[in-house]
N, C-alpha and C. Protein backbone atom coordinates (compact mmCIF):
# COMPACT_ATOMS: atom_id res chain seq x y z
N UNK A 1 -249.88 129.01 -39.49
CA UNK A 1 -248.53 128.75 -39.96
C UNK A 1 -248.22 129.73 -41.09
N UNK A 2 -246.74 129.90 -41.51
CA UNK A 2 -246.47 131.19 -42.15
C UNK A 2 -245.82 130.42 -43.20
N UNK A 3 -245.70 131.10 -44.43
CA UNK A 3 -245.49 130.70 -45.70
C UNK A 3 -244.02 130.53 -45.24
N UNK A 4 -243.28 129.65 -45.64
CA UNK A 4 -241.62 129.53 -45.36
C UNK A 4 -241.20 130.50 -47.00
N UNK A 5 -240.06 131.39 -46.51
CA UNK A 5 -239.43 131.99 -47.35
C UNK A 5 -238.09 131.41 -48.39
N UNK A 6 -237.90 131.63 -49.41
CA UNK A 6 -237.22 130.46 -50.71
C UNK A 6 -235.48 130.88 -49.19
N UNK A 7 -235.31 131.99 -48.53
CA UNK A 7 -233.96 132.05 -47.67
C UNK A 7 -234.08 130.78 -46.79
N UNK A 8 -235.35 130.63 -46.05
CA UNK A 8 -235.04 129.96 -45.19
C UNK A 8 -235.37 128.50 -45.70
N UNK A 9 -235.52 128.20 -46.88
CA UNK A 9 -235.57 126.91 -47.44
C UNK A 9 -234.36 126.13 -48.03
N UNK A 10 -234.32 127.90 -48.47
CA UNK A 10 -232.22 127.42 -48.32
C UNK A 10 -231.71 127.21 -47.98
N UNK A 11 -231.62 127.93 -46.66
CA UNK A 11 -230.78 127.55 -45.67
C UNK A 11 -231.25 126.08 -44.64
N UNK A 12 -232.18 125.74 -44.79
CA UNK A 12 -232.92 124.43 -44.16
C UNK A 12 -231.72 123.55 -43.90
N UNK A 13 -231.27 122.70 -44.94
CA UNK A 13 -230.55 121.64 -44.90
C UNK A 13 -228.94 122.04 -44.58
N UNK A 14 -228.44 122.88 -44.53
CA UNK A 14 -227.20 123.69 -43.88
C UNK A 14 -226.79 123.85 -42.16
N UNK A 15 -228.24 124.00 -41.68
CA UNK A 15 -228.28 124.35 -40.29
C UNK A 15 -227.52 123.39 -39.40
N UNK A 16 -227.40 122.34 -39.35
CA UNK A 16 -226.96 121.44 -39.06
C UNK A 16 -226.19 120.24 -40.17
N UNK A 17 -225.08 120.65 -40.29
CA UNK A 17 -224.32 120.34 -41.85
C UNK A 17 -223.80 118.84 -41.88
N UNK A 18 -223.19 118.58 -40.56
CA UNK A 18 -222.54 117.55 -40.24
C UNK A 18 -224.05 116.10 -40.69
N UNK A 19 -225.37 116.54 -40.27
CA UNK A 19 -226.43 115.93 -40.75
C UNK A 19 -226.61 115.22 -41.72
N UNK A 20 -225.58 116.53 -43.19
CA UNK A 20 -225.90 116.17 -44.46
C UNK A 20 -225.30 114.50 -44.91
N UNK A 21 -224.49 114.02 -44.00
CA UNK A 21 -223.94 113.27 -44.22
C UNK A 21 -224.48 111.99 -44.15
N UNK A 22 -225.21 112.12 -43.63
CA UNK A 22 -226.92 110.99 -43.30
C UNK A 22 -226.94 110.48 -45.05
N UNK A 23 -226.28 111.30 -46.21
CA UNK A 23 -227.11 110.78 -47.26
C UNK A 23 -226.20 109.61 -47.46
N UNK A 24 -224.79 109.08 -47.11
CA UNK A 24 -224.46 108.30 -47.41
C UNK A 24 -224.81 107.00 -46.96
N UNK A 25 -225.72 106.86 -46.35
CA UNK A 25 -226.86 105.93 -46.32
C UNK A 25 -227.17 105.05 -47.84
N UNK A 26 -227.17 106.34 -48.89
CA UNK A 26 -227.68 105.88 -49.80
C UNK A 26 -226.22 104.92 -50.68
N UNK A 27 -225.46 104.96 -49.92
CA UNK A 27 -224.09 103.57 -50.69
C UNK A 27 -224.69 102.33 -50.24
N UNK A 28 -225.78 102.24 -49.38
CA UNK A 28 -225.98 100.84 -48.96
C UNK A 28 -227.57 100.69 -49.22
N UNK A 29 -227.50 99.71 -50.32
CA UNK A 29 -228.61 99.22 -51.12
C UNK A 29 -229.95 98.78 -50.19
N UNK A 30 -231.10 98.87 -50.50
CA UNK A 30 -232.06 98.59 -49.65
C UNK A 30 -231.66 99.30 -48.13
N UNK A 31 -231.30 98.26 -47.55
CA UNK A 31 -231.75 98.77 -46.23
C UNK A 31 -231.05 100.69 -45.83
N UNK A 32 -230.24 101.26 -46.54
CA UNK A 32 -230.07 102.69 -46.45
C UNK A 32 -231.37 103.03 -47.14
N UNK A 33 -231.46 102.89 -48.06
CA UNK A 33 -232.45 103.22 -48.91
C UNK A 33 -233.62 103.51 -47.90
N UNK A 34 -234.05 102.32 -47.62
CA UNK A 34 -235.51 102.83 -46.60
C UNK A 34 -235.07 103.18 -45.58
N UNK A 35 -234.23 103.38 -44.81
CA UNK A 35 -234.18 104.28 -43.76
C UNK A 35 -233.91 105.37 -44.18
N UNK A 36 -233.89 105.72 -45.20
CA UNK A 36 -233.67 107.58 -46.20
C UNK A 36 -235.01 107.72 -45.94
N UNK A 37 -235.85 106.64 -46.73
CA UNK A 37 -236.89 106.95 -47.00
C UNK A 37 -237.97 107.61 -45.68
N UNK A 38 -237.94 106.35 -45.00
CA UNK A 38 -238.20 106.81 -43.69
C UNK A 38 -238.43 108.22 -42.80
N UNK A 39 -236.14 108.37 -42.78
CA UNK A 39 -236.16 109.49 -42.53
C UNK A 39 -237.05 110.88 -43.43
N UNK A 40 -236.91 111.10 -44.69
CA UNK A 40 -237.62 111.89 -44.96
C UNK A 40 -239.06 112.09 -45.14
N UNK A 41 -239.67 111.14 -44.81
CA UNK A 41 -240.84 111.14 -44.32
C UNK A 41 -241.04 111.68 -42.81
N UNK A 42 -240.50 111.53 -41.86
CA UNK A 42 -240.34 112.77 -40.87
C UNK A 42 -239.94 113.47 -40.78
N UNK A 43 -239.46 114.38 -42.30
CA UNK A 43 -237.87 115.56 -42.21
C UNK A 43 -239.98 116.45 -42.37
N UNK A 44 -240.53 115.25 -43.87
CA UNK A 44 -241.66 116.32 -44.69
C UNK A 44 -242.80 116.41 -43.31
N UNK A 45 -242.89 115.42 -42.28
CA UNK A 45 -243.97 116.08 -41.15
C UNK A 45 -243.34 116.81 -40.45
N UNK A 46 -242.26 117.22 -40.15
CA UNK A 46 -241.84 118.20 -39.63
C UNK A 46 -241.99 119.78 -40.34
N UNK A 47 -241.79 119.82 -41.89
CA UNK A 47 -241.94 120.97 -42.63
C UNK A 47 -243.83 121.09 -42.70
N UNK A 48 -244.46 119.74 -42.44
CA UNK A 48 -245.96 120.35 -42.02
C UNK A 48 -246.18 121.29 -40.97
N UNK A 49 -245.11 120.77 -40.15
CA UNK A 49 -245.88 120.78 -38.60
C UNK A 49 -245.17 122.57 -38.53
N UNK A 50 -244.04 123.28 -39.35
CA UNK A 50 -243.60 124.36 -39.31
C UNK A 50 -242.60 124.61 -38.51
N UNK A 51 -241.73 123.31 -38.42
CA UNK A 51 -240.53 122.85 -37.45
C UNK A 51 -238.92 123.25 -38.73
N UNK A 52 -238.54 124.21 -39.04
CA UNK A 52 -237.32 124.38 -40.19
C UNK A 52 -235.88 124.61 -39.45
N UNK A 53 -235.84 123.92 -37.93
CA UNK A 53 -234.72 124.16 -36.81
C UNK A 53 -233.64 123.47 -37.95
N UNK A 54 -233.54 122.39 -38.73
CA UNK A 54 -232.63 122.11 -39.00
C UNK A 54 -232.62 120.56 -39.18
N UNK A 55 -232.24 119.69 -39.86
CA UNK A 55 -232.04 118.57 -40.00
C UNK A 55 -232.17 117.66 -38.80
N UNK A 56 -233.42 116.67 -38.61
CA UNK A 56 -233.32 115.58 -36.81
C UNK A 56 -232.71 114.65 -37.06
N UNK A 57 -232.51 114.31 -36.34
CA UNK A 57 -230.99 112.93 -35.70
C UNK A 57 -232.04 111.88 -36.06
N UNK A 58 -231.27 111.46 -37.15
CA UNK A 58 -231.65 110.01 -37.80
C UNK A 58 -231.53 108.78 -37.08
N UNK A 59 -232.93 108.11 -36.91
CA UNK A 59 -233.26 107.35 -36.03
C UNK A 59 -232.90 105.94 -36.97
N UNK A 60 -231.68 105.34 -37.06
CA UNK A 60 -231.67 104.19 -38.38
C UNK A 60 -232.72 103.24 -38.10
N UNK A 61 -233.05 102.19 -37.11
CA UNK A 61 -233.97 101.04 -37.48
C UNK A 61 -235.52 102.18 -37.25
N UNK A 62 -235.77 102.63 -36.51
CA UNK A 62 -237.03 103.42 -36.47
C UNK A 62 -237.43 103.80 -38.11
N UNK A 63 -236.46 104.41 -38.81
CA UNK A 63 -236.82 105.25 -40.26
C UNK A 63 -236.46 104.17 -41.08
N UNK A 64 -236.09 102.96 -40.97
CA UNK A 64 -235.88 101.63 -41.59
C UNK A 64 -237.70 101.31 -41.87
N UNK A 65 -237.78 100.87 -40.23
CA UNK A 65 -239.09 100.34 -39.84
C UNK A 65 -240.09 101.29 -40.81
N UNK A 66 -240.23 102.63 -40.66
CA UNK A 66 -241.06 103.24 -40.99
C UNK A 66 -240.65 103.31 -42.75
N UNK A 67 -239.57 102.99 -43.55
CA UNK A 67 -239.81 103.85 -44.70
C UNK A 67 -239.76 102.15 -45.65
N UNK A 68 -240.12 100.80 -44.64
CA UNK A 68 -240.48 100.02 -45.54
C UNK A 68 -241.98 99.48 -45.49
N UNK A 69 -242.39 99.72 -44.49
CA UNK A 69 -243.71 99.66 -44.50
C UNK A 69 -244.44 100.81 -45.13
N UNK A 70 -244.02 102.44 -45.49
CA UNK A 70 -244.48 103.17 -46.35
C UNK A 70 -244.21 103.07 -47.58
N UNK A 71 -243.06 101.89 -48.17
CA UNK A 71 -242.66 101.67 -49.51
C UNK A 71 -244.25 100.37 -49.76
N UNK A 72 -243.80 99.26 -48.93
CA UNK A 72 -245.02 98.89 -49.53
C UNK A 72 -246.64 99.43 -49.36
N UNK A 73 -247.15 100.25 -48.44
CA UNK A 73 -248.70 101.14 -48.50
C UNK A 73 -248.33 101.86 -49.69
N UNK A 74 -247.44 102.18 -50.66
CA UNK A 74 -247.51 103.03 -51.30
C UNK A 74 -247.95 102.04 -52.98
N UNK A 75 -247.53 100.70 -52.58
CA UNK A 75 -247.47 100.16 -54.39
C UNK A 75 -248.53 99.87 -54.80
N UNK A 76 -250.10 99.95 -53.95
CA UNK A 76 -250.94 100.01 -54.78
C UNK A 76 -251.25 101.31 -55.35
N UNK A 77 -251.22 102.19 -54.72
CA UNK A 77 -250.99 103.40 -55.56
C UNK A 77 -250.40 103.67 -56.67
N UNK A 78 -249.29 102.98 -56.77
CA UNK A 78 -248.32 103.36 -58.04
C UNK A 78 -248.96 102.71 -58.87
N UNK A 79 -249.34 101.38 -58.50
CA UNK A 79 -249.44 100.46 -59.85
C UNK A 79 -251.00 101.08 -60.48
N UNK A 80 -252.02 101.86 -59.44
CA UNK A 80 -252.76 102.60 -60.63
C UNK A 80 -252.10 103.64 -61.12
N UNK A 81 -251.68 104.49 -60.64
CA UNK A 81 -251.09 105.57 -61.27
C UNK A 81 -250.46 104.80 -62.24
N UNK A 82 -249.54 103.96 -62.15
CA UNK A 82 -248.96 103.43 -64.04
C UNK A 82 -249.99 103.44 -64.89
N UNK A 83 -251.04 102.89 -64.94
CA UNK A 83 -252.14 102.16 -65.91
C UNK A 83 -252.63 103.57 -66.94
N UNK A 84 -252.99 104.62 -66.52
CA UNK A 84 -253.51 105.54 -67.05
C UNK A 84 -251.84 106.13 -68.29
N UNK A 85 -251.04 106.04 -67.81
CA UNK A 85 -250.07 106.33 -67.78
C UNK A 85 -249.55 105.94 -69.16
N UNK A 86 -249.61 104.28 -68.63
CA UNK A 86 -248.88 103.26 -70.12
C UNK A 86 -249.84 103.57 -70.66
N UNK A 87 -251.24 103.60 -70.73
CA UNK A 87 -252.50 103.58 -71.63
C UNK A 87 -252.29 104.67 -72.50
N UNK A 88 -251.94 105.66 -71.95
CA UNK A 88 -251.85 107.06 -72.39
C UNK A 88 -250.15 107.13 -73.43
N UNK A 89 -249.49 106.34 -73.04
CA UNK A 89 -248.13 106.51 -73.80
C UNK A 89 -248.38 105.41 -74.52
N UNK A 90 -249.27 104.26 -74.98
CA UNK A 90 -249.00 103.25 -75.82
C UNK A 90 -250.12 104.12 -76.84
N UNK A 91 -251.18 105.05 -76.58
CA UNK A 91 -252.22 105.51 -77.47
C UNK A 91 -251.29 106.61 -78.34
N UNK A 92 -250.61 107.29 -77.67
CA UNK A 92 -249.98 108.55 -78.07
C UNK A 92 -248.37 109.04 -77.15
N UNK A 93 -247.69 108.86 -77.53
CA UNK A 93 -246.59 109.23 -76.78
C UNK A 93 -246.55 110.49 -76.00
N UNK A 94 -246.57 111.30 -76.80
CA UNK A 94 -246.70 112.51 -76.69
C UNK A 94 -248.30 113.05 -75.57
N UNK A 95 -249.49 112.22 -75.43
CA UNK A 95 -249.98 112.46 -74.43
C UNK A 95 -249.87 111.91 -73.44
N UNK A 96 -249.32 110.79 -73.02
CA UNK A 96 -249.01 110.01 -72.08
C UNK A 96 -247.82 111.15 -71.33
N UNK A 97 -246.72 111.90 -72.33
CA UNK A 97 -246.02 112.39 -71.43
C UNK A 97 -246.64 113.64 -71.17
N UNK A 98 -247.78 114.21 -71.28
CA UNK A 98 -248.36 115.88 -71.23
C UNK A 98 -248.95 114.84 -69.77
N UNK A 99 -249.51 114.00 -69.93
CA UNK A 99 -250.56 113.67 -68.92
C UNK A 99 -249.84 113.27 -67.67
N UNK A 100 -248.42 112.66 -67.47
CA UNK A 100 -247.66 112.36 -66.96
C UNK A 100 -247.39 113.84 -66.39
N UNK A 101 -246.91 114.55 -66.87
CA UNK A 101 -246.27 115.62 -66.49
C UNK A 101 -247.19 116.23 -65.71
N UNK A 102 -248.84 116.40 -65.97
CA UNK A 102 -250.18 116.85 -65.46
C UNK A 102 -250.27 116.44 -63.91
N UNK A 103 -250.15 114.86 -64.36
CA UNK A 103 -250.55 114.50 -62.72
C UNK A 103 -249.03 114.87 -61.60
N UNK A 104 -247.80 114.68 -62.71
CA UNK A 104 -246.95 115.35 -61.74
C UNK A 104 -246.61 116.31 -61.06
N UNK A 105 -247.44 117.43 -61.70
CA UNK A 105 -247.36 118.54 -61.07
C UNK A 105 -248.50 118.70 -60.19
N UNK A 106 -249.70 118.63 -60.50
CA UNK A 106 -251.19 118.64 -60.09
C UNK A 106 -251.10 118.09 -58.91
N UNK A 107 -251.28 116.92 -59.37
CA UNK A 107 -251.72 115.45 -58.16
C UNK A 107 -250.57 114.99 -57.58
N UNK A 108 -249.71 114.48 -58.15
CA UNK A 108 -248.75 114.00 -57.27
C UNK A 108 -248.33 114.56 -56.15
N UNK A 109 -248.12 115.57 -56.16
CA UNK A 109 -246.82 116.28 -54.75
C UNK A 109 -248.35 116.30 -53.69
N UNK A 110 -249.19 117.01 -53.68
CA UNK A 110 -250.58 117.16 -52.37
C UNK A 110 -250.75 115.64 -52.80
N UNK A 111 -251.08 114.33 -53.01
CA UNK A 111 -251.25 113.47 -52.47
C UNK A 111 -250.23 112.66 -51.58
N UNK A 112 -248.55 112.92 -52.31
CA UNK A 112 -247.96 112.36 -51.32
C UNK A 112 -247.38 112.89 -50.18
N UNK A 113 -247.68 113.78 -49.81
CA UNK A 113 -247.64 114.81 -48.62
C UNK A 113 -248.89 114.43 -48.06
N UNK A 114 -249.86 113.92 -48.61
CA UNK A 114 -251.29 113.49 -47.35
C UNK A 114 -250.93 112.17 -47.00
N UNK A 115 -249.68 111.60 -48.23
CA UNK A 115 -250.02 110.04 -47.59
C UNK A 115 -248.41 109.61 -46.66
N UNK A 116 -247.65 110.92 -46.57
CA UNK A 116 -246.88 110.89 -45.46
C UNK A 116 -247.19 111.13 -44.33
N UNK A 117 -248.59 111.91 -44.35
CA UNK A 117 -248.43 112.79 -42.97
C UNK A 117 -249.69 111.52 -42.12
N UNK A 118 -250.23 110.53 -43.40
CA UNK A 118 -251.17 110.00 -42.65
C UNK A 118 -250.69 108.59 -42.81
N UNK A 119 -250.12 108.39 -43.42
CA UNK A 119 -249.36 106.87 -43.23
C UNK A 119 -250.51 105.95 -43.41
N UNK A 120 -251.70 105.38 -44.44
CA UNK A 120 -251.98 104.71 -45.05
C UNK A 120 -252.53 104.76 -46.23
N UNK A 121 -252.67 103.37 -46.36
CA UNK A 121 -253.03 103.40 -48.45
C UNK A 121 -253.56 103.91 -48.49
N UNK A 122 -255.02 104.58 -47.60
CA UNK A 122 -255.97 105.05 -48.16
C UNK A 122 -255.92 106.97 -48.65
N UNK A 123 -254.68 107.02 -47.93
CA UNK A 123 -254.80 108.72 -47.43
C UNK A 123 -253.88 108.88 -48.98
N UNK A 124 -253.48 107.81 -49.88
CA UNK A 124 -252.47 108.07 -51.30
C UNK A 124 -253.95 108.23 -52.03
N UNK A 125 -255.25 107.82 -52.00
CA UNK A 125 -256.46 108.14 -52.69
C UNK A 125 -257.30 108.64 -52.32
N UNK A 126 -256.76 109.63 -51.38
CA UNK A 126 -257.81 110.96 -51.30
C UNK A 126 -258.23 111.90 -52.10
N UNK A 127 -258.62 111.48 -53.29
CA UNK A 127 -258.68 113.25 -53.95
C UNK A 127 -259.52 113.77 -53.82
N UNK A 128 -259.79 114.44 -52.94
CA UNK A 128 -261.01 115.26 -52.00
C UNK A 128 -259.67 116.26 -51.35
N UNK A 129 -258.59 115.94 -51.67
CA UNK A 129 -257.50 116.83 -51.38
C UNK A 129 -256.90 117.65 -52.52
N UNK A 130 -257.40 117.59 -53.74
CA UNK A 130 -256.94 118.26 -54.79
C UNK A 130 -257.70 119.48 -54.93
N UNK A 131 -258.83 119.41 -54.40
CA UNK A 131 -259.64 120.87 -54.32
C UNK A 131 -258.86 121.87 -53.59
N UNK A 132 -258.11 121.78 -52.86
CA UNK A 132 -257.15 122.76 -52.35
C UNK A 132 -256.31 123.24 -53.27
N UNK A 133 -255.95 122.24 -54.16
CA UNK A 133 -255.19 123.00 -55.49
C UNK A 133 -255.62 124.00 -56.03
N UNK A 134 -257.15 123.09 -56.39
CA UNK A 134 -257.72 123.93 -57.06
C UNK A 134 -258.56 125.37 -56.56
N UNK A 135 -258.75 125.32 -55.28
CA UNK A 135 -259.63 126.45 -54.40
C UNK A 135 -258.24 127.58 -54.26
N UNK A 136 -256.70 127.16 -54.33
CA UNK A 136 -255.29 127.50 -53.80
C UNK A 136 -254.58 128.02 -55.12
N UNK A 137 -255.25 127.87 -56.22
CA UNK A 137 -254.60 127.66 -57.58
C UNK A 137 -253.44 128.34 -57.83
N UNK A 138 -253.20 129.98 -57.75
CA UNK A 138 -252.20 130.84 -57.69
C UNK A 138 -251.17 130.53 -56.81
N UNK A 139 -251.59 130.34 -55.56
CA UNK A 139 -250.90 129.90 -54.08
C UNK A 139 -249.84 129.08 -54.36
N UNK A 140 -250.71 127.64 -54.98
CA UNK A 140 -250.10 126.54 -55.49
C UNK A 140 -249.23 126.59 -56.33
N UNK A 141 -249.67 127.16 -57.45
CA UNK A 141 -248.74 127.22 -58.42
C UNK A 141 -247.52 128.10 -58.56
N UNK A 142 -247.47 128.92 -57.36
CA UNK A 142 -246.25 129.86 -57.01
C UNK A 142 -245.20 129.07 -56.07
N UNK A 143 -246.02 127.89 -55.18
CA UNK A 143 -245.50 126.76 -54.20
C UNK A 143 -244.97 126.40 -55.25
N UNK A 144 -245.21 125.16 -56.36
CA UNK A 144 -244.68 124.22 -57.37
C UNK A 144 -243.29 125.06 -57.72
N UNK A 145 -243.24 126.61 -58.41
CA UNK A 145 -242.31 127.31 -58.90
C UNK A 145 -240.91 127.63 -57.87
N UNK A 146 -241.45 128.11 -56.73
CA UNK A 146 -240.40 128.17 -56.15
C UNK A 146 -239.69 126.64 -55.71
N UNK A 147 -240.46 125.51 -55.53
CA UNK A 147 -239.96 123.99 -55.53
C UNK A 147 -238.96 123.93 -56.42
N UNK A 148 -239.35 123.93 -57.57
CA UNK A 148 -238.34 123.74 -58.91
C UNK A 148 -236.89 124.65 -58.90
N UNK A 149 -237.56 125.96 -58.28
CA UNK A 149 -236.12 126.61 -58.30
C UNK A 149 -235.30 125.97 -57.43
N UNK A 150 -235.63 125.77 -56.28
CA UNK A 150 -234.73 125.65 -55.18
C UNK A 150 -233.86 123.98 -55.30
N UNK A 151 -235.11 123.07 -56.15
CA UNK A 151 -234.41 121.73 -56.83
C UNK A 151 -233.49 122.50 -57.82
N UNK A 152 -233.15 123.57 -58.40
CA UNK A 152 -232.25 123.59 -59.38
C UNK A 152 -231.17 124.08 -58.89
N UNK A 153 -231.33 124.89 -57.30
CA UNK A 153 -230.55 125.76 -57.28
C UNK A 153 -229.56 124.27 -56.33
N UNK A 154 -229.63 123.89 -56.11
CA UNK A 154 -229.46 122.92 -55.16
C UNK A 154 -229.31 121.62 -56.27
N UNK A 155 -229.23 121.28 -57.52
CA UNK A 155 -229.22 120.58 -58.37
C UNK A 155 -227.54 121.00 -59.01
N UNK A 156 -227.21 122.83 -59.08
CA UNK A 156 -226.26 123.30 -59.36
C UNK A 156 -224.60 123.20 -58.26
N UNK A 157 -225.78 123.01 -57.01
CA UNK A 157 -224.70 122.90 -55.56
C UNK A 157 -224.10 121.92 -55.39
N UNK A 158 -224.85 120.18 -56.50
CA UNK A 158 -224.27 118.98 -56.84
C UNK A 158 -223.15 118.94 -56.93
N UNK A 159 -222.56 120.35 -57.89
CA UNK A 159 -221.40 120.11 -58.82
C UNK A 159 -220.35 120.17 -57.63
N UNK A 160 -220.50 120.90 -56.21
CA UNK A 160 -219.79 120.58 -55.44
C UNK A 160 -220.31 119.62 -54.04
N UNK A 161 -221.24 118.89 -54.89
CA UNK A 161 -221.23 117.52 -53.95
C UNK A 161 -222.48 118.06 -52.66
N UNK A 162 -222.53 118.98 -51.83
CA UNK A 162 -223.06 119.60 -50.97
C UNK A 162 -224.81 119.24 -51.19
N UNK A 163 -224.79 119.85 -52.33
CA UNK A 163 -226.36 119.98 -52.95
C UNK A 163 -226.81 118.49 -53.27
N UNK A 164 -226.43 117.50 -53.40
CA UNK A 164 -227.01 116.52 -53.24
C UNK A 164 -227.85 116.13 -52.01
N UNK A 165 -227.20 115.97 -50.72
CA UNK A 165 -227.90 115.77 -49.80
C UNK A 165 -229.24 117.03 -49.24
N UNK A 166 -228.69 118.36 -49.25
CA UNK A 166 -229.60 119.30 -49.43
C UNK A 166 -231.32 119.31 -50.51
N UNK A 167 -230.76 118.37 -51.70
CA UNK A 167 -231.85 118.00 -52.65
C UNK A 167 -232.56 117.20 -52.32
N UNK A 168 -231.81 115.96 -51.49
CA UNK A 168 -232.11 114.68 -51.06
C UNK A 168 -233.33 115.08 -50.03
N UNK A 169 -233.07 116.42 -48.58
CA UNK A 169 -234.03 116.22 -47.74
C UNK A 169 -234.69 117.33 -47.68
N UNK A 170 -234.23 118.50 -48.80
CA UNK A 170 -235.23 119.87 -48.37
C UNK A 170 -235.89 119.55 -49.81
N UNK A 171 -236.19 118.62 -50.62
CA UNK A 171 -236.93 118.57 -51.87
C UNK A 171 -238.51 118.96 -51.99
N UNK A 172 -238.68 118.40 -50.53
CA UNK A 172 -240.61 119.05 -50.77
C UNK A 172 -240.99 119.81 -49.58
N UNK A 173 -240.09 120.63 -49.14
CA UNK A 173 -240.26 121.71 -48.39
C UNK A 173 -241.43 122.78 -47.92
N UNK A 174 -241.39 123.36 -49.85
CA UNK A 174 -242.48 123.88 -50.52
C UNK A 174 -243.93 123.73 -50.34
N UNK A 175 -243.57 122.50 -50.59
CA UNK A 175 -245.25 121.57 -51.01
C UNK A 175 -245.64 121.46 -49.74
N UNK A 176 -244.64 120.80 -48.53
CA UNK A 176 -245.13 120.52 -47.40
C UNK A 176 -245.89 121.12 -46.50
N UNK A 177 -245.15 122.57 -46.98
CA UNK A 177 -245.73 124.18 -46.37
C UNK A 177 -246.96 124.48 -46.78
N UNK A 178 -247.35 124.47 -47.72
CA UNK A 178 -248.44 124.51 -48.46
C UNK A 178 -249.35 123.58 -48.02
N UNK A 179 -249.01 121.94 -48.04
CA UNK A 179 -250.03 121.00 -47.07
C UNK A 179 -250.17 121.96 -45.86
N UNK A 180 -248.79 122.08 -45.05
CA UNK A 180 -249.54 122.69 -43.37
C UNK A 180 -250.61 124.08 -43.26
N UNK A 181 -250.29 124.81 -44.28
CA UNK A 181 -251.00 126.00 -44.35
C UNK A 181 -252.18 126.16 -44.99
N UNK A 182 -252.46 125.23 -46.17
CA UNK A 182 -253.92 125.36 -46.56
C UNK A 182 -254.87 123.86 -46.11
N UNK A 183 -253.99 123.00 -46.22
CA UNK A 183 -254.53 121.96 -46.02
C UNK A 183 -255.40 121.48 -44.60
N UNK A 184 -254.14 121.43 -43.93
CA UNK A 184 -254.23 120.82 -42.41
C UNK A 184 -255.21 121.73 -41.72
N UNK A 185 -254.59 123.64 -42.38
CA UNK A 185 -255.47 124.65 -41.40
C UNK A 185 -257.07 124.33 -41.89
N UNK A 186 -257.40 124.43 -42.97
CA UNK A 186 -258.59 123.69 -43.45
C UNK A 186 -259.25 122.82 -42.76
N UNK A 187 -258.64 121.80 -42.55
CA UNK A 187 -258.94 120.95 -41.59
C UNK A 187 -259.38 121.01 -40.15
N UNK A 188 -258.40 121.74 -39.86
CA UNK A 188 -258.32 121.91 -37.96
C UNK A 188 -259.89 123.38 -37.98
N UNK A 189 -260.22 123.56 -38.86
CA UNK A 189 -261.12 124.72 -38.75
C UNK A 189 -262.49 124.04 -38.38
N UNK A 190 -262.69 122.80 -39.36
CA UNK A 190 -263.71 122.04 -39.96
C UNK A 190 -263.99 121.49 -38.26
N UNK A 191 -263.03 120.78 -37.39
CA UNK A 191 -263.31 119.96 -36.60
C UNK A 191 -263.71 120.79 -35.38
């Protein structure tokens, strides 16, 4: 699989425009909500799998089904991830948010890209997947940078409304690419 370029990440959520409109899903509390969720949980295995044709036809109870049963596999995860967290912001403010910010960049994005593409609790506590960060370090950390730009550039496209939904489903594009290309290929070598 080939590194996706910051053009064609741009252009991702455009290709099919009429799509973007899927985000107004999000006016209807809960149940839009997890079928967002859902859906972008198959927008990000599709940016594994190296599929960037363009936004797929939102399946509502299917990406319902799927993005509330991945809301709850996900809350034991969170609720450790809090603990270190509050511990760290009730000791020191100021390290709780360095450490916060640490695992957000570090850990967070490669674990929840393993625990989309594998859909259980266990695949949110793999870190036997962070060595790719770290074996990837430059790789990675050029992935994270161009992420941020393209959240900003697309954060700026808000102001005419557009860039919201564009933020909403090309947000981990980046990262995802990076799972399919170091991760997965890693993988498929091993077996």
């Amino acid at each position: 699989m080939q590194k996706i370029s910051y053009t064609d990440a741009f252009k991702y959520p455009f290709r099919r425009p009429k799509r973007l409109l899927y985000v107004l899903w999000m006016l209807f509390p809960v149940i839009g909500w997890l079928s967002l969720f859902g859906y972008i949980i198959r927008i990000t295995n599709e940016f594994i799998e190296g599929k960037y044709e363009g936004l797929p036809q939102l399946h509502f109870m299917e990406d319902l089904k799927l993005g509330f049963w991945m809301l709850l596999k996900s809350i034991p995860f969170y609720i450790v991830y809090c603990i270190p967290i509050t511990l760290a912001i009730i000791y020191d403010e100021t390290t709780g948010q360095i450490l916060n910010f640490l695992i957000g960049f570090f850990v967070l994005p490669v674990l929840t890209i393993n625990f989309y593409r594998k859909q259980t609790v266990e695949s949110f506590f793999e870190f036997s997947k962070l060595k790719y960060v770290k074996n990837n370090f430059g790789d990675y950390l050029f992935v994270m940078i161009k992420q941020y730009a393209l959240i900003i550039v697309f954060l700026i496209l808000s102001i005419f409304l557009v860039g919201i939904p564009a933020l909403y489903f090309a947000g981990m594009i980046f990262t995802a690419n990076f799972y399919g290309r170091v991760v997965e290929k890693k993988i498929g070598k091993v077996m």
